[in-house]
N, C-alpha and C. Protein backbone atom coordinates (compact mmCIF):
# COMPACT_ATOMS: atom_id res chain seq x y z
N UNK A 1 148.09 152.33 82.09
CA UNK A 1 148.92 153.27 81.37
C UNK A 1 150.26 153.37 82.10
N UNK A 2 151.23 153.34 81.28
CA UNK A 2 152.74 153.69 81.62
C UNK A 2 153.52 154.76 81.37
N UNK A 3 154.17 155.13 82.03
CA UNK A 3 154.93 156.42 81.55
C UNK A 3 156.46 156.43 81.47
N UNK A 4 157.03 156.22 80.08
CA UNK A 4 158.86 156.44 79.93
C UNK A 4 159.11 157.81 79.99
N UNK A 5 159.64 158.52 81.19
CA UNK A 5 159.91 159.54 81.29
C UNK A 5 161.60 159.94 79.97
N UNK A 6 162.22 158.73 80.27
CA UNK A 6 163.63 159.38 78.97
C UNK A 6 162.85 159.09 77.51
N UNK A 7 161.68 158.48 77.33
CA UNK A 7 161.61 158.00 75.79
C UNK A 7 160.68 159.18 75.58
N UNK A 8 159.57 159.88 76.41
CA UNK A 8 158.49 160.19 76.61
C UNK A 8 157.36 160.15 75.62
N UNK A 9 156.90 158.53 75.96
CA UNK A 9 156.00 157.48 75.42
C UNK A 9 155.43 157.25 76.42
N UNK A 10 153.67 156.95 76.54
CA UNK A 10 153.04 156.32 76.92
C UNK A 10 152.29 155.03 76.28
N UNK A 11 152.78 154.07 77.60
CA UNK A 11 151.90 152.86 76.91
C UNK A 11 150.93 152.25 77.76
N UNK A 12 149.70 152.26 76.62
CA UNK A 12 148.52 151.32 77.55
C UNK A 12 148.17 150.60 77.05
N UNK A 13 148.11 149.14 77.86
CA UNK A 13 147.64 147.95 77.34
C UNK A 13 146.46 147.23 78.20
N UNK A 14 145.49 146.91 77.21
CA UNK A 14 144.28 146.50 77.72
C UNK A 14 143.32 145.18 77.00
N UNK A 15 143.50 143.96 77.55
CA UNK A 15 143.05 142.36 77.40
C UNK A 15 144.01 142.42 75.79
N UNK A 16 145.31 142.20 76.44
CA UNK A 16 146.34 141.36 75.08
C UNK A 16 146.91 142.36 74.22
N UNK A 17 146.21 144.06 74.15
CA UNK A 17 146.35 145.07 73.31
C UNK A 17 147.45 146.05 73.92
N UNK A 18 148.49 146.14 73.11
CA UNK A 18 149.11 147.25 73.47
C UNK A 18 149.67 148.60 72.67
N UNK A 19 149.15 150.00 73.05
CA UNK A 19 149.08 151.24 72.44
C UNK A 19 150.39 151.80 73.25
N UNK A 20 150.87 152.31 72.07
CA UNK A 20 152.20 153.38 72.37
C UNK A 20 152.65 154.47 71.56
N UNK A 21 152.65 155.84 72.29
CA UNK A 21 152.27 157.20 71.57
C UNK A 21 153.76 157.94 72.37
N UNK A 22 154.13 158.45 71.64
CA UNK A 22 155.64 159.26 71.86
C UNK A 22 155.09 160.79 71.44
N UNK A 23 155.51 161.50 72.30
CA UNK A 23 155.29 162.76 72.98
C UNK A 23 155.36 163.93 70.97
N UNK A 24 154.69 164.06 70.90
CA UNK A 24 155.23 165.26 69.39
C UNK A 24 155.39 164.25 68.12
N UNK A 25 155.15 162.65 68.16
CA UNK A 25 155.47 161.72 66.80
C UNK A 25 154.13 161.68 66.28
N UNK A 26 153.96 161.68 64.79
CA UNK A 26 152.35 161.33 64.78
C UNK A 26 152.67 159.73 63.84
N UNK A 27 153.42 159.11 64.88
CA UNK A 27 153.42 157.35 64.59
C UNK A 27 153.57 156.95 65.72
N UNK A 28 151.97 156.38 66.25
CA UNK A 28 151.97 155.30 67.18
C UNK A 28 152.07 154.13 67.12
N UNK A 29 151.94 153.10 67.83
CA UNK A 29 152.27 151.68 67.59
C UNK A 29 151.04 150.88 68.31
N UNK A 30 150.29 149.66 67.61
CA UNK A 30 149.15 149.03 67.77
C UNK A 30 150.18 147.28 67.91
N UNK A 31 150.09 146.82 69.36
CA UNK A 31 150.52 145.78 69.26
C UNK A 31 151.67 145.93 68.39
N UNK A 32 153.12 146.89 68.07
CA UNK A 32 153.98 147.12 67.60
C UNK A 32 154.27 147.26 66.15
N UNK A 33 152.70 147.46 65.65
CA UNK A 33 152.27 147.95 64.47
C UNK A 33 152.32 149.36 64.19
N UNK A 34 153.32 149.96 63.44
CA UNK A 34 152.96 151.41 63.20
C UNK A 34 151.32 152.09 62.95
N UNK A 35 150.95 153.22 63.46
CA UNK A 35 149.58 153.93 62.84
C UNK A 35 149.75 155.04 62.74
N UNK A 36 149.45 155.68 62.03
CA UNK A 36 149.50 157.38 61.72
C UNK A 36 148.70 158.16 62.84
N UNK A 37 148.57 159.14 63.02
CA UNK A 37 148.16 160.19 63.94
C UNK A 37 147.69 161.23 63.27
N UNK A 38 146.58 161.64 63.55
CA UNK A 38 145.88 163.17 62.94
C UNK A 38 147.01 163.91 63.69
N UNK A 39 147.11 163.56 64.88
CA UNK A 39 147.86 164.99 66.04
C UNK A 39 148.56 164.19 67.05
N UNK A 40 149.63 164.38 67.28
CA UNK A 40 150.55 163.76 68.04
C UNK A 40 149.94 163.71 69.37
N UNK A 41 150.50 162.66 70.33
CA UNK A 41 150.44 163.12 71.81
C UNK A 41 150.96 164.55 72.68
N UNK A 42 150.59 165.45 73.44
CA UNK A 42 151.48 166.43 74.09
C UNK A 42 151.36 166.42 75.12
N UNK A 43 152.36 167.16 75.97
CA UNK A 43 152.03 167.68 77.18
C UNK A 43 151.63 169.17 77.59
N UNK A 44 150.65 169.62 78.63
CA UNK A 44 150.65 170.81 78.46
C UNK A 44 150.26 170.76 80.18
N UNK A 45 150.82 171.63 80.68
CA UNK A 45 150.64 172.00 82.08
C UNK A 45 150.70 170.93 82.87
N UNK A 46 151.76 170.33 82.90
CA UNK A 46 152.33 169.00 83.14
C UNK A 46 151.85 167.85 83.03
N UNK A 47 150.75 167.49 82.16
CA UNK A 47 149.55 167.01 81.73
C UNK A 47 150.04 166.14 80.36
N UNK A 48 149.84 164.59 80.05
CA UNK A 48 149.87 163.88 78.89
C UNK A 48 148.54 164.30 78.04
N UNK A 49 148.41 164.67 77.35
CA UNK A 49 147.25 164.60 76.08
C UNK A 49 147.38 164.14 75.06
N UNK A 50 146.26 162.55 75.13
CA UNK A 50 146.48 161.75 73.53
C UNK A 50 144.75 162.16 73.20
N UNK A 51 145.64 161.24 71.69
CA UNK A 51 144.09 161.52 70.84
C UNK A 51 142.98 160.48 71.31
N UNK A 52 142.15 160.61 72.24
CA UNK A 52 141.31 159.84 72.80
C UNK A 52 140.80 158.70 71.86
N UNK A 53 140.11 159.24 70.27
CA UNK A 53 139.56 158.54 69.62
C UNK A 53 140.42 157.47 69.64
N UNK A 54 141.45 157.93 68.96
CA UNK A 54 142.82 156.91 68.65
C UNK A 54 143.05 155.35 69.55
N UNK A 55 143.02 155.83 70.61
CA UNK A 55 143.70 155.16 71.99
C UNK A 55 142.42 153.93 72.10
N UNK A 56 141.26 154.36 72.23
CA UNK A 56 140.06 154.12 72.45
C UNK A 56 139.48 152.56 71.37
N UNK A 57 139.88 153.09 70.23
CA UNK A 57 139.89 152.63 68.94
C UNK A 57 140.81 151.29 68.92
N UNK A 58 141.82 151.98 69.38
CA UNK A 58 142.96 150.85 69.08
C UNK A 58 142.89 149.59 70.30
N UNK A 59 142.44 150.07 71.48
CA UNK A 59 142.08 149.22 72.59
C UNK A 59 140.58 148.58 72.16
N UNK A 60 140.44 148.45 71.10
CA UNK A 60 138.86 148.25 70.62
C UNK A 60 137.44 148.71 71.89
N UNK A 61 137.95 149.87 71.64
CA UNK A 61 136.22 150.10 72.01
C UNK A 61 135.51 150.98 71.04
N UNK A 62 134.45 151.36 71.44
CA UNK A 62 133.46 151.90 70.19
C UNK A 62 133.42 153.56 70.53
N UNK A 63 133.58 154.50 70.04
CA UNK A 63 133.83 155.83 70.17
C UNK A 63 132.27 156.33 69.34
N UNK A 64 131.36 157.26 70.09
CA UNK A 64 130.48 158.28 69.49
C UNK A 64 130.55 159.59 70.04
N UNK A 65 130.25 160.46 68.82
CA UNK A 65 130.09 161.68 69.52
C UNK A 65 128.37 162.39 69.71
N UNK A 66 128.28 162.55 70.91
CA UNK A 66 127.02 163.39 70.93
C UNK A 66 127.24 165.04 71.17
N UNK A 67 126.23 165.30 69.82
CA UNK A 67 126.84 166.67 69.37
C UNK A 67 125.79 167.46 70.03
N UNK A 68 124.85 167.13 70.83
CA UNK A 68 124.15 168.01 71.58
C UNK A 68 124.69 168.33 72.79
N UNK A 69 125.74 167.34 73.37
CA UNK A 69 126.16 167.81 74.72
C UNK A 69 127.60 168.00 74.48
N UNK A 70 127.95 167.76 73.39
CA UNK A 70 129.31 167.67 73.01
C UNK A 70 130.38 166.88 73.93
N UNK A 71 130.04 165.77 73.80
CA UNK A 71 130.24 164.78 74.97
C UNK A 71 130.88 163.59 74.04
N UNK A 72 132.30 162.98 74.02
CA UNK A 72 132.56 161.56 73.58
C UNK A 72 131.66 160.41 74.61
N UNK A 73 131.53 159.92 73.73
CA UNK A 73 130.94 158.18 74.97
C UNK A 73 131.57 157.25 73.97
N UNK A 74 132.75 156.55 75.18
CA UNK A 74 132.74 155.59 74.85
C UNK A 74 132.41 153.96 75.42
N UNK A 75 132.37 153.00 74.74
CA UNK A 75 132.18 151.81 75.14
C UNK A 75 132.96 150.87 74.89
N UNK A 76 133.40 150.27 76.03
CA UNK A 76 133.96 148.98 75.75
C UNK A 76 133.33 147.91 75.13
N UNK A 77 134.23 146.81 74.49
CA UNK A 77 133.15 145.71 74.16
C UNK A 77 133.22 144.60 74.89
């Protein structure tokens, strides 16, 4: 993960894939493909917060939720 402090975008790229989320946009970029956003990236208590599923997804891994522990797991492939 990278951080443009003047653009304030983070980008993470993982085997060839690259995700990029701008701070309050709900249009990220997949390998420089636009994607929509339920909820933008923010910051809060000096803290980046993206949409995990999103990020997760787009770096192809497999996202479940277990609703007994209320726990994401994810997996790479």
């Amino acid at each position: 993960m990278d951080w443009d402090n003047n653009l304030r975008r983070v980008t993470g790229t993982m085997e060839g894939r690259e995700v990029q989320l701008t701070i309050g946009d709900t249009t990220a970029y997949i390998n420089g493909t636009p994607a929509l956003l339920d909820v933008p990236a923010t910051i809060e208590n000096s803290r980046t917060l993206v949409p995990v599923r999103f990020i997760s997804e787009s770096l192809d891994a497999e996202v479940n939720w277990d609703k007994i522990t209320n726990t994401a797991i994810i997996k790479t492939k």
